[in-house]
N, C-alpha and C. Protein backbone atom coordinates (compact mmCIF):
# COMPACT_ATOMS: atom_id res chain seq x y z
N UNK A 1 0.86 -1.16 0.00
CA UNK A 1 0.00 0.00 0.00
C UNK A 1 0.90 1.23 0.00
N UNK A 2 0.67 2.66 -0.80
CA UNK A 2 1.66 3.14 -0.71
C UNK A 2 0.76 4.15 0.15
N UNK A 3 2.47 4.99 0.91
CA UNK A 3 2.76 5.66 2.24
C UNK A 3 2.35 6.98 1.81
N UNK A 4 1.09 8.01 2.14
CA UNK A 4 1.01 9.17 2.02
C UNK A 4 1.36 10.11 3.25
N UNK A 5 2.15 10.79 3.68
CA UNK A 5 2.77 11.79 4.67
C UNK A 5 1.74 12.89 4.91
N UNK A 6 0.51 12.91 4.11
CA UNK A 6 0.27 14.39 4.23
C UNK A 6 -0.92 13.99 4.83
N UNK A 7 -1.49 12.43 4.86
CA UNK A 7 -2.46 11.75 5.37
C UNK A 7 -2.43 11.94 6.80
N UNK A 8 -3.90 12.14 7.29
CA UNK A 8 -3.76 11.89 9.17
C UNK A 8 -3.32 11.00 9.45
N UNK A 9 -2.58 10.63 10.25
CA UNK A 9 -2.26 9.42 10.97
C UNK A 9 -2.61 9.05 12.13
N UNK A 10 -3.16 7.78 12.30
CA UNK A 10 -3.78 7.45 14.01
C UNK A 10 -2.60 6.92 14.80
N UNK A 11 -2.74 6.44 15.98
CA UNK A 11 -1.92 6.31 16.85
C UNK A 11 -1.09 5.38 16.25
N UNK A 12 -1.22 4.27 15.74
CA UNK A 12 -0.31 3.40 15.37
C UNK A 12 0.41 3.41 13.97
N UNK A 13 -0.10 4.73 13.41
CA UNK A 13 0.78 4.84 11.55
C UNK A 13 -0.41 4.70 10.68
N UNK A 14 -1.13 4.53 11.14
CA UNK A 14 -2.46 3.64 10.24
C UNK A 14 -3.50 4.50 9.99
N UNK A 15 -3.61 4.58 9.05
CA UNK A 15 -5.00 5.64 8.65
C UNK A 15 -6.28 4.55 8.12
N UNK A 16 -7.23 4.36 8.46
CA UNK A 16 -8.02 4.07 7.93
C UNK A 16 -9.20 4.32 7.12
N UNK A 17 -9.50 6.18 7.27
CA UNK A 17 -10.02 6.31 6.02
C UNK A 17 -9.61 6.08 4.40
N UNK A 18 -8.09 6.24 4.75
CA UNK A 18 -7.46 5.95 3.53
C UNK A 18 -7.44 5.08 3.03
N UNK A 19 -7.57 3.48 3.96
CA UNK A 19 -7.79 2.25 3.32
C UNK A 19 -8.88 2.13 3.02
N UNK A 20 -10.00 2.56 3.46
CA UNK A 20 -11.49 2.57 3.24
C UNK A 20 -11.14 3.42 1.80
N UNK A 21 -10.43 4.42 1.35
CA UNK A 21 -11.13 4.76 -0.02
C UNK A 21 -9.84 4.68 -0.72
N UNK A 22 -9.26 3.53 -0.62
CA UNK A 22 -7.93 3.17 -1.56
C UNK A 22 -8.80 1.71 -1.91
N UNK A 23 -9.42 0.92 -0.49
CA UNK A 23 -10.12 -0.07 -0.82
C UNK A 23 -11.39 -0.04 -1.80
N UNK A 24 -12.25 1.15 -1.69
CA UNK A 24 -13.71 1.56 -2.66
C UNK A 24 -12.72 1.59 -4.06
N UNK A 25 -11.97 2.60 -3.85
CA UNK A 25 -11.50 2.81 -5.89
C UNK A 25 -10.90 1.10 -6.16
N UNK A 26 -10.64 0.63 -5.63
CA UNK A 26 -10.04 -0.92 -5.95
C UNK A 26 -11.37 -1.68 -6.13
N UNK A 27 -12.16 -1.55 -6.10
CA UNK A 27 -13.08 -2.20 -6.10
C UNK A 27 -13.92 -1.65 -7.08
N UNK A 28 -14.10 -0.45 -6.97
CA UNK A 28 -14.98 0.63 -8.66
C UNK A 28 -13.87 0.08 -9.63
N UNK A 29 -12.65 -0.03 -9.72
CA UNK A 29 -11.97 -0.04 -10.99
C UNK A 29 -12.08 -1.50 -11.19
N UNK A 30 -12.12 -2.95 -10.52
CA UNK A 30 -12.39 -4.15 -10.55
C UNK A 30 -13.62 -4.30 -10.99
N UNK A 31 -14.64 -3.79 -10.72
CA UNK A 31 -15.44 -4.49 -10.96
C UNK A 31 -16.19 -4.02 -12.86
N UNK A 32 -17.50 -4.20 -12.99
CA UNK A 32 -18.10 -3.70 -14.39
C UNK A 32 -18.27 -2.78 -14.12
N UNK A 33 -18.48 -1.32 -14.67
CA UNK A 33 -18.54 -0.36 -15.03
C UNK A 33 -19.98 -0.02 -14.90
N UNK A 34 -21.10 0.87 -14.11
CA UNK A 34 -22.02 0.82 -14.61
C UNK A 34 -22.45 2.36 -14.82
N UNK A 35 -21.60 3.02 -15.37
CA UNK A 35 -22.18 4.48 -15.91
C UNK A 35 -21.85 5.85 -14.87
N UNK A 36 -21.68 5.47 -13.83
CA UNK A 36 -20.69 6.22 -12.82
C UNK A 36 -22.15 6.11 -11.46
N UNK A 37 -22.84 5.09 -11.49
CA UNK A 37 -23.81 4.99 -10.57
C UNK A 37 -23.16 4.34 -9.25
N UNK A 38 -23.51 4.76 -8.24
CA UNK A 38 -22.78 4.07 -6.99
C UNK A 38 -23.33 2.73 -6.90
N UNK A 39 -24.76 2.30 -7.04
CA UNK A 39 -25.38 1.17 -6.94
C UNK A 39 -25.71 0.40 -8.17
N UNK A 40 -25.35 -1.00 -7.91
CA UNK A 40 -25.70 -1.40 -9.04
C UNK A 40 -27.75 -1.87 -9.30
N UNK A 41 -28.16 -1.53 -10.98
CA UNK A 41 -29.42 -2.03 -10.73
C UNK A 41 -29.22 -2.68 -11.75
N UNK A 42 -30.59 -3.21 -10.84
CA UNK A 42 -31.29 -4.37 -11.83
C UNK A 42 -31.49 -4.63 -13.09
N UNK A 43 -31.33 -5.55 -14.38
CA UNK A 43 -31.54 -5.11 -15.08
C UNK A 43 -32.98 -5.05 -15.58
N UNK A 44 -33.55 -4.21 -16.33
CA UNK A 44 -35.32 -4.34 -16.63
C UNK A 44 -35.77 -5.25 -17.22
N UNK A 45 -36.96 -5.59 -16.82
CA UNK A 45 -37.97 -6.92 -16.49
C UNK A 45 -38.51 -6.73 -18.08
N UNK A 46 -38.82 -5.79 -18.85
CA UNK A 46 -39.05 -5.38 -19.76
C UNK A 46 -39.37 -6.43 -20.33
N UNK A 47 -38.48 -6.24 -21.63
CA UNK A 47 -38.35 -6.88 -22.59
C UNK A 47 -38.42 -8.73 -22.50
N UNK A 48 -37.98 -9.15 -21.39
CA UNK A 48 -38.10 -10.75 -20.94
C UNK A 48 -39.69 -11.39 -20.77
N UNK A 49 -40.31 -9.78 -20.19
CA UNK A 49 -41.92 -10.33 -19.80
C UNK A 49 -42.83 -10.00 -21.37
N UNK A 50 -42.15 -9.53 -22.01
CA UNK A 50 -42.71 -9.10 -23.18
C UNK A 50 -42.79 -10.36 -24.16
N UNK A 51 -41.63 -11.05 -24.04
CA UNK A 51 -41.42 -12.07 -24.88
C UNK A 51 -41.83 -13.49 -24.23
N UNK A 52 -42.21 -13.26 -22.99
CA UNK A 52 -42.79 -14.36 -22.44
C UNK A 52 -44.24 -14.63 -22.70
N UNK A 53 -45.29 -13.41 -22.91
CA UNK A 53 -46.64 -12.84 -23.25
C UNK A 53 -46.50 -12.83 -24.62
N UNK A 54 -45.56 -12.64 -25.55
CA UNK A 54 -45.49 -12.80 -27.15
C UNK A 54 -45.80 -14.07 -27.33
N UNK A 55 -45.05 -15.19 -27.07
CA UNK A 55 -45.10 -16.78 -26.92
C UNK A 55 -45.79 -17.47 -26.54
N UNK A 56 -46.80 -16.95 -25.27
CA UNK A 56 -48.02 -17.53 -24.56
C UNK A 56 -49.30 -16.85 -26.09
N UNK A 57 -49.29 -15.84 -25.83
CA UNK A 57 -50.22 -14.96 -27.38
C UNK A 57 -49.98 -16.26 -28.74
N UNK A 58 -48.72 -16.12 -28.75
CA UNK A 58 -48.62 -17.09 -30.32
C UNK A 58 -49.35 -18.76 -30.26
N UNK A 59 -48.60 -19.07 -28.95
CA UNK A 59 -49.00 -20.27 -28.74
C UNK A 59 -50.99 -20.80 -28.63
N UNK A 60 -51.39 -19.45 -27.91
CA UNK A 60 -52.57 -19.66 -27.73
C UNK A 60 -53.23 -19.75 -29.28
N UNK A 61 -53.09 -18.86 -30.22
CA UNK A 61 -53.79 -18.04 -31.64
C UNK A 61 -53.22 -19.71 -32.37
N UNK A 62 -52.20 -20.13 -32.16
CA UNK A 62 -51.69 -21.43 -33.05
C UNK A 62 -53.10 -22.20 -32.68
N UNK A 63 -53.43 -22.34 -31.20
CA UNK A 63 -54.03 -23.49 -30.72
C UNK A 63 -55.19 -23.26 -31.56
N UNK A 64 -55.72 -22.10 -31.78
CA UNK A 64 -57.40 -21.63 -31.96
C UNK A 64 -57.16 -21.75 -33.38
N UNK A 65 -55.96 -21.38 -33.90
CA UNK A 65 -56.48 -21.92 -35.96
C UNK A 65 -56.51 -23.61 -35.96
N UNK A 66 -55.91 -23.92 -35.31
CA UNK A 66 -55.77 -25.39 -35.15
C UNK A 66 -57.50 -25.71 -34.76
N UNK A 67 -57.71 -25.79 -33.47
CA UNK A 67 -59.44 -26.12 -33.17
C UNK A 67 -59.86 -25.68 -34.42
N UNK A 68 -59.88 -24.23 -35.05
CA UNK A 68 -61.02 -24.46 -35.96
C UNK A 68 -60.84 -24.80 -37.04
N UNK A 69 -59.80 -25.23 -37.49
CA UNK A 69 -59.28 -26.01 -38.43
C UNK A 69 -59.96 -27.56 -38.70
N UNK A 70 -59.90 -27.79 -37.36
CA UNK A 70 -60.05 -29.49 -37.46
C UNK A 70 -61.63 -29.68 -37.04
N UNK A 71 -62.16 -28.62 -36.30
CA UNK A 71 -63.51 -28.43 -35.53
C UNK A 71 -65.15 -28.36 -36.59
């Protein structure tokens, strides 16, 4: 870890805000990137529930040309 002089120092040499935000930027620069947001979110439900209701829709309209197809 490198030694800053101009840093407070606690009784024993040891600063710990400094490891607290030497540890945060080690961890923002490790990890994914998400747009400069502190929290990461979720991603949207959107498009997954859309295509789940597209497929149930298709599947159903298949079933009903089918019945009256054969009906």
């Amino acid at each position: 870890m490198a030694h800053n002089p101009q840093a407070p120092q606690g009784p024993e040499g040891h600063d710990p805000a400094g490891s607290t935000q030497m540890f945060r930027a080690f961890v923002d620069e490790g990890g994914p990137q998400h747009g400069g947001r502190g929290a990461a979110a979720p991603a949207p439900a959107g498009p997954r529930v859309g295509l789940i209701v597209g497929i149930v829709a298709a599947v159903a309209i298949l079933g009903t040309v089918v019945w009256l197809a054969l009906g």
